[in-house]
C-alpha atoms as a PDB file:
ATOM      1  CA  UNK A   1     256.372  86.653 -58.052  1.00  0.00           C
ATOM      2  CA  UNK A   2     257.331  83.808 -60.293  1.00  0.00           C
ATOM      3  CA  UNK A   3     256.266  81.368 -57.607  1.00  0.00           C
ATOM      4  CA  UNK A   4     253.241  83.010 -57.417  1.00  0.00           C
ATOM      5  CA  UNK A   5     252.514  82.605 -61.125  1.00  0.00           C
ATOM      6  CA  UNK A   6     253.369  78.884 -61.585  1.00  0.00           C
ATOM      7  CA  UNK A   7     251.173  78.101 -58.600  1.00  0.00           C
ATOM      8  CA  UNK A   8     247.968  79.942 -60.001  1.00  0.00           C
ATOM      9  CA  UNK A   9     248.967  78.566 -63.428  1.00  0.00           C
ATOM     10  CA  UNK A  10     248.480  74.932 -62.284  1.00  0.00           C
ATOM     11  CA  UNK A  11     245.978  76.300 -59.674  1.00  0.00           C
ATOM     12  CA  UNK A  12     243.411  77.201 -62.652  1.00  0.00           C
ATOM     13  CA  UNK A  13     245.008  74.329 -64.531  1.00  0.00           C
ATOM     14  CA  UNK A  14     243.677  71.845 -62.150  1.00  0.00           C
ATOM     15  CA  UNK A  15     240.306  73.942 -62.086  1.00  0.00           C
ATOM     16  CA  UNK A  16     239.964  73.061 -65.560  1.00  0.00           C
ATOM     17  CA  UNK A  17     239.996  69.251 -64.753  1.00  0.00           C
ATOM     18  CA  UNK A  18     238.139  69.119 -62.208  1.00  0.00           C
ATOM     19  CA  UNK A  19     234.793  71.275 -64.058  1.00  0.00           C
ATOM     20  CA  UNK A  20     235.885  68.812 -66.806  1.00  0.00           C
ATOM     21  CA  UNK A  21     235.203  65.957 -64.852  1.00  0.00           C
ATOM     22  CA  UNK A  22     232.272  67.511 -63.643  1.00  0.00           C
ATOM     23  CA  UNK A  23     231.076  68.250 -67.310  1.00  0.00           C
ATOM     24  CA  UNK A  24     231.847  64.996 -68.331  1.00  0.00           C
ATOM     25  CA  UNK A  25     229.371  62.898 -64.997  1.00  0.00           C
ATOM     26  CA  UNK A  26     226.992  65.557 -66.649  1.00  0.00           C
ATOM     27  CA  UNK A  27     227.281  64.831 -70.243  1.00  0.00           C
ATOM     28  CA  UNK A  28     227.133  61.106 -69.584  1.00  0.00           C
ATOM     29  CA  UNK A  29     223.846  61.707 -67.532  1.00  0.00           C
ATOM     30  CA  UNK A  30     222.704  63.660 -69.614  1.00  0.00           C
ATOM     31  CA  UNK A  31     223.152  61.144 -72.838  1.00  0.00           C
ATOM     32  CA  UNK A  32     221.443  58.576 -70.869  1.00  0.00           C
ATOM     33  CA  UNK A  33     218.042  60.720 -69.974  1.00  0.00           C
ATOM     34  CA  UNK A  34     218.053  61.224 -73.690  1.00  0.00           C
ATOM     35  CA  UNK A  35     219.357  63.965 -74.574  1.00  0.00           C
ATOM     36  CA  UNK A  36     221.912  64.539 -77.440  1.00  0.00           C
ATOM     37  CA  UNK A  37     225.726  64.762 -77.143  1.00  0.00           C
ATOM     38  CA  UNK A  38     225.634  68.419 -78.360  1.00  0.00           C
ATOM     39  CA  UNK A  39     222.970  69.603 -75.900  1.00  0.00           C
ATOM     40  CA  UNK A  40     224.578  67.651 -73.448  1.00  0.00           C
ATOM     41  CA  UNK A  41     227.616  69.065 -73.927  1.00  0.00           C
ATOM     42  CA  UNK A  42     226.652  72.253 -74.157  1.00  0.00           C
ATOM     43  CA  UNK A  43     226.556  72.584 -69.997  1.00  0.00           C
ATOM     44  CA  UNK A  44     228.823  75.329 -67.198  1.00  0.00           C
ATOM     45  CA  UNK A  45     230.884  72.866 -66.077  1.00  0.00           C
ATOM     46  CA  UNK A  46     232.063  72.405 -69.666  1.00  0.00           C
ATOM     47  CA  UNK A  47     232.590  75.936 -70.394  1.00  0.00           C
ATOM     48  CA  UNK A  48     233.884  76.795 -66.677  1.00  0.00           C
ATOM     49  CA  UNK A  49     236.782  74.136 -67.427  1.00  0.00           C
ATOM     50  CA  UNK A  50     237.915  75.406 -70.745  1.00  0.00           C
ATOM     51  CA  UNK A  51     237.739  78.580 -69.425  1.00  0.00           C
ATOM     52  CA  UNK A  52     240.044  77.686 -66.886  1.00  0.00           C
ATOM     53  CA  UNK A  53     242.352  75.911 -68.662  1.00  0.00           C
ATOM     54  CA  UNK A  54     242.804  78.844 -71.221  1.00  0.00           C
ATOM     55  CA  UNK A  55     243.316  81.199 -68.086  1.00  0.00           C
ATOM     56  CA  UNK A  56     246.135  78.658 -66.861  1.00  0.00           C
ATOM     57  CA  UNK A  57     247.430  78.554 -70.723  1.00  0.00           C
ATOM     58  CA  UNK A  58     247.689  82.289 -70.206  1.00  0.00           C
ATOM     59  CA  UNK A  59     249.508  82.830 -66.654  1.00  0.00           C
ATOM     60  CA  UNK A  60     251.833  79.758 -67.899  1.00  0.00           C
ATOM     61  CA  UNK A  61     252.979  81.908 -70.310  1.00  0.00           C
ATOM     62  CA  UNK A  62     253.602  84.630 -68.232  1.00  0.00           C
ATOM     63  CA  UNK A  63     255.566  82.213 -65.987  1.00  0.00           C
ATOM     64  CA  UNK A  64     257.852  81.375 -69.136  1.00  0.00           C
ATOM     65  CA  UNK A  65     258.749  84.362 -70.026  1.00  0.00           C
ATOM     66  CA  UNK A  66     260.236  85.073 -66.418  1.00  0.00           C
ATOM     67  CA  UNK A  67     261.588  81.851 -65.477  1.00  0.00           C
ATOM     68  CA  UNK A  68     263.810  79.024 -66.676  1.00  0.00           C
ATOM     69  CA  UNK A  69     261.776  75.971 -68.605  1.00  0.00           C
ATOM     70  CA  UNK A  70     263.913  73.549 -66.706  1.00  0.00           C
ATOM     71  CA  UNK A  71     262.892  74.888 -62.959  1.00  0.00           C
ATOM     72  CA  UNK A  72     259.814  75.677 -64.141  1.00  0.00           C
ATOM     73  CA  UNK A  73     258.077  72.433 -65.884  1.00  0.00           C
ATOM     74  CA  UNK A  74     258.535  70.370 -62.627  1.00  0.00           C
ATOM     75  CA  UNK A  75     256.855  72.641 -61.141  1.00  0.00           C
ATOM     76  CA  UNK A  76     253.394  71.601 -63.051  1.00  0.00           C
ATOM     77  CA  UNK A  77     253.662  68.338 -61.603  1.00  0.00           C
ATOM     78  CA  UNK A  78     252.068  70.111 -58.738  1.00  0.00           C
ATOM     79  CA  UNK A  79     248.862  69.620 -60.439  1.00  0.00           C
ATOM     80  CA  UNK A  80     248.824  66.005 -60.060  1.00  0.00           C
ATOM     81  CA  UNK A  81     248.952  66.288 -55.997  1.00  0.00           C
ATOM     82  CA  UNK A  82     246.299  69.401 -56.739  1.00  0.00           C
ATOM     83  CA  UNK A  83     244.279  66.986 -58.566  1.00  0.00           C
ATOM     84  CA  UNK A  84     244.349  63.625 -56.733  1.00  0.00           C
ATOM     85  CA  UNK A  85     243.517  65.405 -53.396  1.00  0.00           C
ATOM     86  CA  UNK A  86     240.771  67.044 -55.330  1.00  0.00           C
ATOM     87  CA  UNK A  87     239.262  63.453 -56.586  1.00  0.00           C
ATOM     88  CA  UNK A  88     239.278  62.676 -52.865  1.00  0.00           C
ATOM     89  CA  UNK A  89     237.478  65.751 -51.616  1.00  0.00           C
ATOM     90  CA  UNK A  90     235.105  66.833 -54.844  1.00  0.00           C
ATOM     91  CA  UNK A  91     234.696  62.875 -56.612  1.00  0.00           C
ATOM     92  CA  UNK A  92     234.800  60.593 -53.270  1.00  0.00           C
ATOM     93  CA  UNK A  93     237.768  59.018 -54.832  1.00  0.00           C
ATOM     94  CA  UNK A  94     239.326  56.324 -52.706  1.00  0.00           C
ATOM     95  CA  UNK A  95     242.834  56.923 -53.013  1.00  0.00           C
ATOM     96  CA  UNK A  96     245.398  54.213 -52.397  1.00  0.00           C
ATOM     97  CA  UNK A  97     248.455  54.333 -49.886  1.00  0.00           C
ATOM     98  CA  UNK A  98     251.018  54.191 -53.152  1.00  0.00           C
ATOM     99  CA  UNK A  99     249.650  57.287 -54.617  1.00  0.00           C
ATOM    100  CA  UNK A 100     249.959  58.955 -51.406  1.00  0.00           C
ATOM    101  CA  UNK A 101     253.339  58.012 -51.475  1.00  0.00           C
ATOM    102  CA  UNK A 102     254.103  59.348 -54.817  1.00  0.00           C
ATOM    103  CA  UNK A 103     252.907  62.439 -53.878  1.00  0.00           C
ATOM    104  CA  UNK A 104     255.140  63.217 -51.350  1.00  0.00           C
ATOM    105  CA  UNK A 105     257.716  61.604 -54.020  1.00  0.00           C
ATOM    106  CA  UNK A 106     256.245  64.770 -57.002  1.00  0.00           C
ATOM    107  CA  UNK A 107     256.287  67.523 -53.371  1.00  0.00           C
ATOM    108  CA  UNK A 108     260.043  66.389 -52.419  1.00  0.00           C
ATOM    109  CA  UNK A 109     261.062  66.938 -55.811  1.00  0.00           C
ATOM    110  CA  UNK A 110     259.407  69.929 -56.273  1.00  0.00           C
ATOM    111  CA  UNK A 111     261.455  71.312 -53.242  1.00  0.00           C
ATOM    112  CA  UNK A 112     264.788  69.907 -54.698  1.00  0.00           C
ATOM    113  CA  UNK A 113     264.326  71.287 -57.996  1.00  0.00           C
ATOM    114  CA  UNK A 114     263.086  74.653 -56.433  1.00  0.00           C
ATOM    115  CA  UNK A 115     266.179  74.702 -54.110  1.00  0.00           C
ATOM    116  CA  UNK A 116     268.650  74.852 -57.536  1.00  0.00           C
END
């Protein structure tokens, strides 16, 4: 159950950055038809991504109060492999051989650490 919890902790946490993004290609289209930074602001991708993040907030506490801090933080870095491969698929982000490499680097040690 734990498991569970940190993965739809940085499941919604990666949600959150990737409506961010989203808000923010909007905002900055948005700015340059004219409109102003509140209005602009003011858009669903904004709100979907704080929303988000305040639901991963939430189930990261949950995940705290059943597990250790130090097998648990690693664990986030999950959301960086969540989030590049999401740039790929959602932004058409090229993404370089290295960073491939360093997530199978953040996914080994997520197994070690997990394995303690």
């Amino acid at each position: 159950m734990e498991y569970l919890l940190v993965v739809l902790s940085v499941t919604m946490t990666t949600l959150g950055q990737i409506f961010q993004k989203l808000g923010a290609v909007r905002i900055k289209e948005e700015m340059s038809g004219g409109k102003s930074v509140i209005a602009a602001a003011a858009n669903i991708h904004i709100f979907m991504g704080i929303t988000a993040l305040g639901l991963g907030a939430f189930l990261w506490l949950m995940v705290l109060s059943r597990m250790e801090l130090s097998l648990a933080y690693p664990m986030m870095s999950l959301g960086y492999v969540l989030v590049t491969i999401a740039s790929k698929y959602f932004f058409k982000e090229e993404i370089p051989m290295h960073r491939y490499i360093g997530i199978a680097t953040i996914i080994l040690g997520i197994v070690l650490i997990s394995r303690s």
